[in-house]
PDB file of N, CA and C in Angstrom:
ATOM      1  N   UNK A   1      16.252  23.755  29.933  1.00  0.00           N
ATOM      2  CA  UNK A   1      16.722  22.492  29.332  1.00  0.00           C
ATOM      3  C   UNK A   1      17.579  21.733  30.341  1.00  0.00           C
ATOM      4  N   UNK A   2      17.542  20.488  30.040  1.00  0.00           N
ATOM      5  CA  UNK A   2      18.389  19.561  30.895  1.00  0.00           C
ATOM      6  C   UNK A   2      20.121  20.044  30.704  1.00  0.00           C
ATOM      7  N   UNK A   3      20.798  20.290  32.131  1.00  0.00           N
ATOM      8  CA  UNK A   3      22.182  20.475  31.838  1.00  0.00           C
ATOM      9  C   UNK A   3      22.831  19.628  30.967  1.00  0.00           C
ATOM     10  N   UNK A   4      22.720  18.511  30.897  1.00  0.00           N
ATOM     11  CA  UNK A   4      23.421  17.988  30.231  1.00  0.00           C
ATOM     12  C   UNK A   4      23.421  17.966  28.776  1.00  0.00           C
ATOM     13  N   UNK A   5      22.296  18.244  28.310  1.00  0.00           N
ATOM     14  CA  UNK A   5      21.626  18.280  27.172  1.00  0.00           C
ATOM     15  C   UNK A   5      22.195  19.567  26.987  1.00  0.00           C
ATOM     16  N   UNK A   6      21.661  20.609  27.301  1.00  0.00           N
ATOM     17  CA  UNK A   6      22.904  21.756  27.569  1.00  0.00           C
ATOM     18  C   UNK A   6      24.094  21.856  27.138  1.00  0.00           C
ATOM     19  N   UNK A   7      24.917  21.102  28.026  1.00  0.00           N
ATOM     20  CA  UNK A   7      26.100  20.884  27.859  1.00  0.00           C
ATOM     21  C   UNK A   7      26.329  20.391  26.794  1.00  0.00           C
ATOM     22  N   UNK A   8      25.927  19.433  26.282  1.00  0.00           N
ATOM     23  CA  UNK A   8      25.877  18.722  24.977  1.00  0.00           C
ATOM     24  C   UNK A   8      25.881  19.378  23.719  1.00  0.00           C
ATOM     25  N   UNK A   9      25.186  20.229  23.893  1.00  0.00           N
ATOM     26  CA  UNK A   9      24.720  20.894  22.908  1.00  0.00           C
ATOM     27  C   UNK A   9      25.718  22.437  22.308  1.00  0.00           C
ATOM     28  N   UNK A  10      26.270  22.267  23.729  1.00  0.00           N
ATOM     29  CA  UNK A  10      26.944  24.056  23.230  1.00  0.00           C
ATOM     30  C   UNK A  10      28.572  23.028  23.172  1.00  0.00           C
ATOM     31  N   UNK A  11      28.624  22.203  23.876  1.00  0.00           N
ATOM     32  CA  UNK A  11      29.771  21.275  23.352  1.00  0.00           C
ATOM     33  C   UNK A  11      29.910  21.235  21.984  1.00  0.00           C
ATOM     34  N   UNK A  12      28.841  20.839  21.484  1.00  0.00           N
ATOM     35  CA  UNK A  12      28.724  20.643  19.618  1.00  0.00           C
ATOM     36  C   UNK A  12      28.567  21.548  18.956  1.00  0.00           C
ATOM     37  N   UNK A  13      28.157  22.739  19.273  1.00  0.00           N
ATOM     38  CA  UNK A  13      28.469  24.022  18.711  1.00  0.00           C
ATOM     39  C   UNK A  13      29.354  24.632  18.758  1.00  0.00           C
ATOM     40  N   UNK A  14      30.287  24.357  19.578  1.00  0.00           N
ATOM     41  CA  UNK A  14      31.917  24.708  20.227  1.00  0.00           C
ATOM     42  C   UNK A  14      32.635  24.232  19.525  1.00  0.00           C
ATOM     43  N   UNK A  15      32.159  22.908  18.954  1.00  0.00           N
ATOM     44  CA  UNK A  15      33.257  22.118  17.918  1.00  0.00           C
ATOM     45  C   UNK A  15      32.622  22.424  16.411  1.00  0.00           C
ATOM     46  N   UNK A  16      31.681  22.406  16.127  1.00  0.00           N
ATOM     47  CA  UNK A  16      31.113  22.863  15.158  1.00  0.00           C
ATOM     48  C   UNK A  16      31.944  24.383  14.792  1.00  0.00           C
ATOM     49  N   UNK A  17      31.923  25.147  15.529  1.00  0.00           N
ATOM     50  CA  UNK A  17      32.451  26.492  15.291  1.00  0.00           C
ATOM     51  C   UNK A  17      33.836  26.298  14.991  1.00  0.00           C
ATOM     52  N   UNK A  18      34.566  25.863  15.987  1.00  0.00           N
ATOM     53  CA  UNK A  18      35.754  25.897  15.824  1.00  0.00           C
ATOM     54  C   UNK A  18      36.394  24.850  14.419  1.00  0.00           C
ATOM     55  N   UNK A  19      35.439  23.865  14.006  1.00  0.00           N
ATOM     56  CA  UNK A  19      36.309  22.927  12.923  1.00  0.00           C
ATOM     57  C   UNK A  19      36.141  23.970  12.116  1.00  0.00           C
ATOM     58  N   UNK A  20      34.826  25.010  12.038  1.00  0.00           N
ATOM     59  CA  UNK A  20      34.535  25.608  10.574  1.00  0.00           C
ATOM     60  C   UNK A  20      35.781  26.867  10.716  1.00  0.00           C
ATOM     61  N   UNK A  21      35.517  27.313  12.086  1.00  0.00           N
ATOM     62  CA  UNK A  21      37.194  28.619  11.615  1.00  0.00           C
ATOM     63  C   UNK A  21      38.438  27.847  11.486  1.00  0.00           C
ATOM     64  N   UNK A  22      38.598  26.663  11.971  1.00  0.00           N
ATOM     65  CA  UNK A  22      39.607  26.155  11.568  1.00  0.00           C
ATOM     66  C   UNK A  22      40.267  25.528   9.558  1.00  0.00           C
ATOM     67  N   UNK A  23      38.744  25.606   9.375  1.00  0.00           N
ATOM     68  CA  UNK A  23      38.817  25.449   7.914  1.00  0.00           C
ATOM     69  C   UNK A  23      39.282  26.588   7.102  1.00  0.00           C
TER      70      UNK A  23
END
């Protein structure tokens, strides 16, 4: 996959994860 897209992507799963343990 494209790095950035990549990047993008585990970026938003990084925040995804963390808002939900933060809940």
């Amino acid at each position: 996959c494209d790095f950035k897209d990549c990047e993008r992507r585990f970026s938003h799963s990084d925040q995804l994860k963390r808002h939900q343990r933060r809940h």
